[in-house]
C-alpha atoms as a PDB file:
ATOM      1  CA  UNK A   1      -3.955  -5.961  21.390  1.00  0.00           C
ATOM      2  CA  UNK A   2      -6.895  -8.654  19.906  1.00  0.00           C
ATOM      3  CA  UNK A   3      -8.256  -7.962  16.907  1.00  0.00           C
ATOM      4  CA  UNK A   4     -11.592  -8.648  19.000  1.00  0.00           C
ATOM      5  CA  UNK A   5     -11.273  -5.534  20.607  1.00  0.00           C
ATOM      6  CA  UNK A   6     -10.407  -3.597  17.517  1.00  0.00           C
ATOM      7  CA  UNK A   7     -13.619  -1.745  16.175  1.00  0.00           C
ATOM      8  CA  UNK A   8     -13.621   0.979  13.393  1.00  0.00           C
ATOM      9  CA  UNK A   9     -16.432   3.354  12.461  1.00  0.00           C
ATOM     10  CA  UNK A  10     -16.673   6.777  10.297  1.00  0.00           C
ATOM     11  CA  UNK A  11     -13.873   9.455  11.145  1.00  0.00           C
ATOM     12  CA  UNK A  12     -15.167  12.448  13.047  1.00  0.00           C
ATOM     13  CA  UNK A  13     -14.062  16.016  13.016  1.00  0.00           C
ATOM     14  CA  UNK A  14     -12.592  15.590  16.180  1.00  0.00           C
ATOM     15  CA  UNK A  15     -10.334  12.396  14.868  1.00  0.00           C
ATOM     16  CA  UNK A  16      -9.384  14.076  12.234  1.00  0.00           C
ATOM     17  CA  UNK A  17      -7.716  16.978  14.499  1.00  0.00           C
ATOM     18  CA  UNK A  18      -6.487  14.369  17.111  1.00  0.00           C
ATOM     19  CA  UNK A  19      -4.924  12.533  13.967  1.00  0.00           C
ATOM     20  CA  UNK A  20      -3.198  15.613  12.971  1.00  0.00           C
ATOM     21  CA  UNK A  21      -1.378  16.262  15.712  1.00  0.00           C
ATOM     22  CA  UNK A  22       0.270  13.135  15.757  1.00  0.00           C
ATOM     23  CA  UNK A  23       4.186  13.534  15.333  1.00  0.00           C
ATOM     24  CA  UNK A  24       6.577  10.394  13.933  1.00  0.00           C
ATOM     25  CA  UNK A  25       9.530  10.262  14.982  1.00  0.00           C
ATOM     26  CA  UNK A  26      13.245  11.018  12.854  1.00  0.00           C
ATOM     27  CA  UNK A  27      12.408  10.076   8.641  1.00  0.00           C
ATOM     28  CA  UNK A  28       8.748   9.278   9.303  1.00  0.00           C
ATOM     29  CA  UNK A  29       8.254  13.047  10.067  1.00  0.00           C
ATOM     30  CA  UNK A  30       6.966  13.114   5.940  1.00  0.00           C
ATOM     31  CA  UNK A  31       4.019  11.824   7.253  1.00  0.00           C
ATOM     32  CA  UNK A  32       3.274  14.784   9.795  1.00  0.00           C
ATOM     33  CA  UNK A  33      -0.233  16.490   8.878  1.00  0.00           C
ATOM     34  CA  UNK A  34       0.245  20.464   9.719  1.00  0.00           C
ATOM     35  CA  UNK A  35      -3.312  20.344   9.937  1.00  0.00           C
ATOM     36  CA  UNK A  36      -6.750  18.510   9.611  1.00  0.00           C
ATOM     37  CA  UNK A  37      -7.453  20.493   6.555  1.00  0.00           C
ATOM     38  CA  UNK A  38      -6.413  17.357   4.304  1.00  0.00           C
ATOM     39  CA  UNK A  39      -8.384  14.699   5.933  1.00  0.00           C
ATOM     40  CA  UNK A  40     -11.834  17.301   6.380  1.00  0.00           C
ATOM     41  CA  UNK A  41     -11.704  17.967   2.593  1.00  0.00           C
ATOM     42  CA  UNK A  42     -12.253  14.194   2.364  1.00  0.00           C
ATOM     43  CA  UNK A  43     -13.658  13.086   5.401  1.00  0.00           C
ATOM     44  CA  UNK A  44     -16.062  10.998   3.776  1.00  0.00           C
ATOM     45  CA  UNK A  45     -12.713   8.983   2.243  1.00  0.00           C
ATOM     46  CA  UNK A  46     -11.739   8.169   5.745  1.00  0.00           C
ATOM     47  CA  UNK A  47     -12.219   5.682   8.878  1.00  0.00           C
ATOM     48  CA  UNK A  48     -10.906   5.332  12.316  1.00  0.00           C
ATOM     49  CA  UNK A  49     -10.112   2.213  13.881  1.00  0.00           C
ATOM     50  CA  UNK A  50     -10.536   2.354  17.536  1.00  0.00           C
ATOM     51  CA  UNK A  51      -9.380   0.010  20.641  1.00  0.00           C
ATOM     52  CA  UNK A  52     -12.362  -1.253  22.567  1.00  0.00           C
ATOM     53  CA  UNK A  53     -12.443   1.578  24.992  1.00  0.00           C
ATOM     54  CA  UNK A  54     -13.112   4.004  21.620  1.00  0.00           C
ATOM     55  CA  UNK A  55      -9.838   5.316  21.983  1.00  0.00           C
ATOM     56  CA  UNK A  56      -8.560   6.283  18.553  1.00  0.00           C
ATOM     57  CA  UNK A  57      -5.542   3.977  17.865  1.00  0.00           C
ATOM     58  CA  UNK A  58      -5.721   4.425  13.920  1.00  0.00           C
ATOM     59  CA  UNK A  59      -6.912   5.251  10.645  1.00  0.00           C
ATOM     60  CA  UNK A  60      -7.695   3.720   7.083  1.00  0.00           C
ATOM     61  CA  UNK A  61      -8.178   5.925   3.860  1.00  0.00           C
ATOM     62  CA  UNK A  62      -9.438   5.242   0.611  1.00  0.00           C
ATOM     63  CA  UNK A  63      -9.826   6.054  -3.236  1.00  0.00           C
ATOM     64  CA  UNK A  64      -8.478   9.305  -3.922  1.00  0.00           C
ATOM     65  CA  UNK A  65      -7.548  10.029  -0.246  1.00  0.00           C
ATOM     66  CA  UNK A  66      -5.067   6.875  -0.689  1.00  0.00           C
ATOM     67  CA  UNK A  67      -3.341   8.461  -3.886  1.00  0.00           C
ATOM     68  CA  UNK A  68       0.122  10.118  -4.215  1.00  0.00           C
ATOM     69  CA  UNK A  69       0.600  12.955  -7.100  1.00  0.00           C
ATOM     70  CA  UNK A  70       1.578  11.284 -10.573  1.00  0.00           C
ATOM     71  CA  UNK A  71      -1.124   8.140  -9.673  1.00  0.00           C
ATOM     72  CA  UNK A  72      -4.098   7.835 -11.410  1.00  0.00           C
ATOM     73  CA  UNK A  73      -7.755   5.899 -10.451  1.00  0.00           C
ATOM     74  CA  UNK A  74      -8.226   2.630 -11.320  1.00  0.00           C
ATOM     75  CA  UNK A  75     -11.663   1.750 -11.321  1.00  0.00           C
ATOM     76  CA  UNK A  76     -11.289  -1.812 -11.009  1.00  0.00           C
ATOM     77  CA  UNK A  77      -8.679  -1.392  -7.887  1.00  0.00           C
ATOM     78  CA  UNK A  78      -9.884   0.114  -4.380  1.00  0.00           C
ATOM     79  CA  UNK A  79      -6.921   1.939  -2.916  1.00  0.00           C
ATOM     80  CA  UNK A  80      -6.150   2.000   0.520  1.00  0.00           C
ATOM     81  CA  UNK A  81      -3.585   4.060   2.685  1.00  0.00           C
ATOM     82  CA  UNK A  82      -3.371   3.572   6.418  1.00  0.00           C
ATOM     83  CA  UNK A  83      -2.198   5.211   9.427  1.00  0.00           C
ATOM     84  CA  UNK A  84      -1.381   4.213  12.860  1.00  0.00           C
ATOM     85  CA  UNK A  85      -0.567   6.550  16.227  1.00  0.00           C
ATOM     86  CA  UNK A  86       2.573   7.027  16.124  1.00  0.00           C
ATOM     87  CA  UNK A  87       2.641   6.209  20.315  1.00  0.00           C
ATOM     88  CA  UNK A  88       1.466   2.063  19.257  1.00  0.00           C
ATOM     89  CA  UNK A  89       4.112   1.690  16.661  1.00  0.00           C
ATOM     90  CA  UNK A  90       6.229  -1.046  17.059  1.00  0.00           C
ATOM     91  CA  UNK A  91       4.536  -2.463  20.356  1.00  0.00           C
ATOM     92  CA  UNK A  92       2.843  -5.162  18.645  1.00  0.00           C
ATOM     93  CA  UNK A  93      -0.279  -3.951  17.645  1.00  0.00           C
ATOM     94  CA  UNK A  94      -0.100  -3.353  14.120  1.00  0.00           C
ATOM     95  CA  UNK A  95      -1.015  -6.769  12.567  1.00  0.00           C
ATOM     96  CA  UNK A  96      -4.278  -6.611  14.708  1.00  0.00           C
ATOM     97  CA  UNK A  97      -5.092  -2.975  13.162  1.00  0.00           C
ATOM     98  CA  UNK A  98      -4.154  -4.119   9.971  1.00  0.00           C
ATOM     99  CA  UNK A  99      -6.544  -7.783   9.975  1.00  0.00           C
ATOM    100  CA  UNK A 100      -9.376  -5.259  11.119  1.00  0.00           C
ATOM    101  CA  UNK A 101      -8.840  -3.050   8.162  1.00  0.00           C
ATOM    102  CA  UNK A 102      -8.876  -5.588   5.988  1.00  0.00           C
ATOM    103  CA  UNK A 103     -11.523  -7.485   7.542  1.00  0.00           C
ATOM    104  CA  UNK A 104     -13.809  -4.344   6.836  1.00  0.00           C
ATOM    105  CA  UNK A 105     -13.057  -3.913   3.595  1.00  0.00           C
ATOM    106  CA  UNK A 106     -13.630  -7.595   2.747  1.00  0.00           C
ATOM    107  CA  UNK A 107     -16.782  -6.854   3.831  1.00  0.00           C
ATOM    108  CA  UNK A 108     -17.434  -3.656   2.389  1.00  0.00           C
ATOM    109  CA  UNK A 109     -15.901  -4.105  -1.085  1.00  0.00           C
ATOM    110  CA  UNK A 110     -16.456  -8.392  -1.558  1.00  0.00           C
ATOM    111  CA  UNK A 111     -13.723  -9.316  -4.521  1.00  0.00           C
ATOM    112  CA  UNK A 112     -12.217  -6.115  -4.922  1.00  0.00           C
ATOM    113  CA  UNK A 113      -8.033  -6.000  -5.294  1.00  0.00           C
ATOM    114  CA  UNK A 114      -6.667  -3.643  -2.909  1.00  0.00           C
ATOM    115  CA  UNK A 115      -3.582  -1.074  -3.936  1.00  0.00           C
ATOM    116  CA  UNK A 116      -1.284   0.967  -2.124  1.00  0.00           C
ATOM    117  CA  UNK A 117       1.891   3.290  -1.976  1.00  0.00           C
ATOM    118  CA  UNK A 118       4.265   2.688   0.421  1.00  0.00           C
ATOM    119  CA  UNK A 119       7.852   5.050  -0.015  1.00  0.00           C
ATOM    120  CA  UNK A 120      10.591   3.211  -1.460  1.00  0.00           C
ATOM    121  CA  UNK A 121      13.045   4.090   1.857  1.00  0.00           C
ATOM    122  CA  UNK A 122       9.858   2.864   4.381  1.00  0.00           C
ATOM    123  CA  UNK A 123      11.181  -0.866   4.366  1.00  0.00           C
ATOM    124  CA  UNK A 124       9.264  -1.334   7.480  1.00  0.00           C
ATOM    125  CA  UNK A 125       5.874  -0.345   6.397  1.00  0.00           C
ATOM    126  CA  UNK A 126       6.494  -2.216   3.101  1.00  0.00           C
ATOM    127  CA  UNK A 127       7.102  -5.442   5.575  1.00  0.00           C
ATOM    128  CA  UNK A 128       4.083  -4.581   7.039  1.00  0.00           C
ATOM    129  CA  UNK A 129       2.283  -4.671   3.701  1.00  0.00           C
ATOM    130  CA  UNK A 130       3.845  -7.971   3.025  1.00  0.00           C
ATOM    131  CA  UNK A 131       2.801  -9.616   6.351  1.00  0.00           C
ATOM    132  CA  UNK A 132      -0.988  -8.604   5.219  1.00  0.00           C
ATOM    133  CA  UNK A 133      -0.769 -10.506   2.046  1.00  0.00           C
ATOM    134  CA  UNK A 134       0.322  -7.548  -0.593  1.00  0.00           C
ATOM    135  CA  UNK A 135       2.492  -7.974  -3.083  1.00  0.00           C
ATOM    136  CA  UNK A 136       5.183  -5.417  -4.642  1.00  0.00           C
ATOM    137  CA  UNK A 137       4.760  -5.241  -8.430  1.00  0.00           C
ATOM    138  CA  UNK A 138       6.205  -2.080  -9.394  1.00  0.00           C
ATOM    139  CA  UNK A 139       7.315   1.275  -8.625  1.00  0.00           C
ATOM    140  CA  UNK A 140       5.588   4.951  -9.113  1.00  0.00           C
ATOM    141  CA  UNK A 141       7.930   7.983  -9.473  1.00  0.00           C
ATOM    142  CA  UNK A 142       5.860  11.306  -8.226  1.00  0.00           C
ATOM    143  CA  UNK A 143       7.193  14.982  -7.794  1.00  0.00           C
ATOM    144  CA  UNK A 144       5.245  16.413  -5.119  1.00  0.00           C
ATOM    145  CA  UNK A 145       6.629  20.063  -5.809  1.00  0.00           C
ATOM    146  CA  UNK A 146      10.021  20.020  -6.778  1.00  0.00           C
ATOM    147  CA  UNK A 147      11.508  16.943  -5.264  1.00  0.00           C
ATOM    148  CA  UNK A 148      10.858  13.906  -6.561  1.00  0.00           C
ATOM    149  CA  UNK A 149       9.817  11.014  -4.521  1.00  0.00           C
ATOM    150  CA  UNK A 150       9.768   7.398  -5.031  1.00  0.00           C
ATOM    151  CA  UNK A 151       7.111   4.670  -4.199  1.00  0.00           C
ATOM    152  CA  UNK A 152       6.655   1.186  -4.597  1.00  0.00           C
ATOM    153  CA  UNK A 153       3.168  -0.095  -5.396  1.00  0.00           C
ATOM    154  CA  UNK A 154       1.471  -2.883  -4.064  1.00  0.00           C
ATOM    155  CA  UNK A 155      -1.451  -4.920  -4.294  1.00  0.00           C
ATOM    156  CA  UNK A 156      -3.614  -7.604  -2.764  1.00  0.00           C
ATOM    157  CA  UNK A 157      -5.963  -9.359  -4.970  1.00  0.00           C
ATOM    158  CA  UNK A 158      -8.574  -9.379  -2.418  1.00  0.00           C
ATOM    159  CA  UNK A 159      -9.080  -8.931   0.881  1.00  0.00           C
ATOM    160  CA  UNK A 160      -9.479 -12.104   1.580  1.00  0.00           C
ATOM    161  CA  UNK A 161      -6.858 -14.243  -0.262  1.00  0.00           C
ATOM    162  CA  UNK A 162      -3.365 -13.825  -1.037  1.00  0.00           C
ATOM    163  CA  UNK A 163      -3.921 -15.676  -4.668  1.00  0.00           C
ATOM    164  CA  UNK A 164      -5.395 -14.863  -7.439  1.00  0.00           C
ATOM    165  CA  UNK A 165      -6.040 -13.003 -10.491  1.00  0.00           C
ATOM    166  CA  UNK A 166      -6.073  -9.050 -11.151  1.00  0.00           C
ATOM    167  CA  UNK A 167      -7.212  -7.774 -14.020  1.00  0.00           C
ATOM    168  CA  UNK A 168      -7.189  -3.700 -14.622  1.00  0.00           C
ATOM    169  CA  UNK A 169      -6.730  -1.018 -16.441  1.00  0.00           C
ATOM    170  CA  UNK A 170      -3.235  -0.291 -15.205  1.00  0.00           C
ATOM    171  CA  UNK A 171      -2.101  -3.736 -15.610  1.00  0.00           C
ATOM    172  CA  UNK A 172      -2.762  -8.032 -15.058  1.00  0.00           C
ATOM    173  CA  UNK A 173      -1.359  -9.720 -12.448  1.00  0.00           C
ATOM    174  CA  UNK A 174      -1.179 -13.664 -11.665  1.00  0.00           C
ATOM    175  CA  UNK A 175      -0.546 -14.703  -8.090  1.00  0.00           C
ATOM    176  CA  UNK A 176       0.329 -17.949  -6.282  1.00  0.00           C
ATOM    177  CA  UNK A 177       1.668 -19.222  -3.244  1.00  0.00           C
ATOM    178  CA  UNK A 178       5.812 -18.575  -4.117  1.00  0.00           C
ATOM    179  CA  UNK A 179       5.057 -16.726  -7.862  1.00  0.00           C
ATOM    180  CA  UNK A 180       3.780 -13.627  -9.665  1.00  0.00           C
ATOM    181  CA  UNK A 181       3.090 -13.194 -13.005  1.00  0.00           C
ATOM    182  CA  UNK A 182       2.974  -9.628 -14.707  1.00  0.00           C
ATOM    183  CA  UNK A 183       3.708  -7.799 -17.588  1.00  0.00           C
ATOM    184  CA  UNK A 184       7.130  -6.017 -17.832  1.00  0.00           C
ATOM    185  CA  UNK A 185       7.946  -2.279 -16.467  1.00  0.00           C
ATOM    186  CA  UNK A 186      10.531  -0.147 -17.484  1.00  0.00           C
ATOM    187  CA  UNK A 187      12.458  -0.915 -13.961  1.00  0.00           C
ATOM    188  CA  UNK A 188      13.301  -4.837 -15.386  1.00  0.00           C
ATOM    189  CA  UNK A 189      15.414  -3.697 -18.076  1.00  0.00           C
ATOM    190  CA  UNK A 190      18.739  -4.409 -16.031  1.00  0.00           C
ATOM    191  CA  UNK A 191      17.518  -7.715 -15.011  1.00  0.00           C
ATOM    192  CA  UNK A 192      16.255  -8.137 -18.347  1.00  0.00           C
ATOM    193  CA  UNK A 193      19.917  -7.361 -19.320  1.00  0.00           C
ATOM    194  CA  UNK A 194      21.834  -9.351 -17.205  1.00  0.00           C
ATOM    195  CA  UNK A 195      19.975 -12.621 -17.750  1.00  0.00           C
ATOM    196  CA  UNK A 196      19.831 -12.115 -21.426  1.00  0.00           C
ATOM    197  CA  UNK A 197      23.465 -11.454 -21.853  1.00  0.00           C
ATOM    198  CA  UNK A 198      24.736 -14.782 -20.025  1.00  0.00           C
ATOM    199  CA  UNK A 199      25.847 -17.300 -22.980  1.00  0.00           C
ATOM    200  CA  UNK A 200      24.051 -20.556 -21.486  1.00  0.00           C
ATOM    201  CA  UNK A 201      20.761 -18.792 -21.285  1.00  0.00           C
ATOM    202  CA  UNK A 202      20.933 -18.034 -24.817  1.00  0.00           C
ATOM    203  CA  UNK A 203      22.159 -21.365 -25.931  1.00  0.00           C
ATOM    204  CA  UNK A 204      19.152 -22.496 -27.947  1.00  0.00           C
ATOM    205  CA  UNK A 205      17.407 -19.278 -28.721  1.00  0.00           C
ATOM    206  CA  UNK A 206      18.222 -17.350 -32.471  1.00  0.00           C
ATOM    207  CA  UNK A 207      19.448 -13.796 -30.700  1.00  0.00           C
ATOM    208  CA  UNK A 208      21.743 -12.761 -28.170  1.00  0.00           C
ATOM    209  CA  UNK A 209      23.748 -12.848 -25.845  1.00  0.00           C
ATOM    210  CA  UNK A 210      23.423  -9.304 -25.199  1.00  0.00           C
ATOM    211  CA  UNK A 211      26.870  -7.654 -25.298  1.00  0.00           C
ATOM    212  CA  UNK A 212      25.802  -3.672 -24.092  1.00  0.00           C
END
């Protein structure tokens, strides 16, 4: 499939139905819908990226439609979430889906850094992600009811580059061709650890090696 013939336009009722009665296979049954309810409270939050015959192939969501429990809004950051029929995966369509989704919003939102959750375990949507030009810079813990669930965030500066800065209220961000700059989480302690606790990096500096 050519990203020529990729189009995308407002969700309808009607794709929002279609959409949720779409069934993935084996793990990637989590992202079942048991109904359209979800998408129709929101409908405005949501587009459908069609094949060049209008046949629904896809969908793109964003701002609060894009956000798992435990994450909150950043107003300089537009999140995105994305969703493809579950018939077209793996047969070589996605990276023309996902340049039309980001062609859009490179349009739509100039200069804006995009954001999104992929699951930890979801190694192939997280390649996906990387292919596109996002970066992973951290991870989000959320308990939707009682079982906790964990995601890995990522962002792309813009939709349009794969360098650059990001500036926000939920953190900064320095990106370049092989290297990414950020502040520390609380995930980098055991690196933190292990690197501060060998003797030769510690040579020349007045603390450490870390010994627990």
């Amino acid at each position: 499939m050519a990203m020529a013939s990729v189009r995308v336009r407002p969700m309808t009722v009607d794709d929002a139905t279609h959409v949720s009665s779409w069934r993935y296979p084996h793990r990637w049954s989590v992202y079942d819908l048991q109904s359209s309810t979800d998408i129709l409270d929101e409908l405005d939050l949501y587009w459908s990226v069609t094949d060049a015959d209008g046949t629904l192939i896809g969908f793109f969501c964003l701002e609060s439609a894009a956000r798992v429990r435990g994450m909150s809004a950043d107003p300089e950051i537009l999140d995105v979430g994305v969703g493809m029929d579950p018939c077209l995966v793996g047969q070589g369509s996605g990276r023309a889906f996902g340049e039309v989704v980001l062609d859009h919003l490179g349009r739509k939102y100039p200069g804006h850094p995009l954001r999104a959750v992929i699951q930890s375990w979801n190694l192939r949507s997280r390649r996906f992600a990387a292919s596109l030009g996002f970066v992973d810079v951290g991870e989000l813990a959320s308990s939707p009811c009682s079982q906790q669930e964990s995601y890995r965030i990522l962002l792309k500066p813009e939709a349009a580059s794969s360098q650059g800065w990001v500036v926000a209220q939920s953190g900064a961000w320095l990106f370049g061709d092989r290297l990414m700059l950020r502040e520390f989480l609380a995930e980098d302690h055991p690196a933190v650890h292990a690197y501060a606790s060998d003797p030769e990096v510690t040579t020349f500096t007045d603390w450490g090696p870390n010994s627990s």
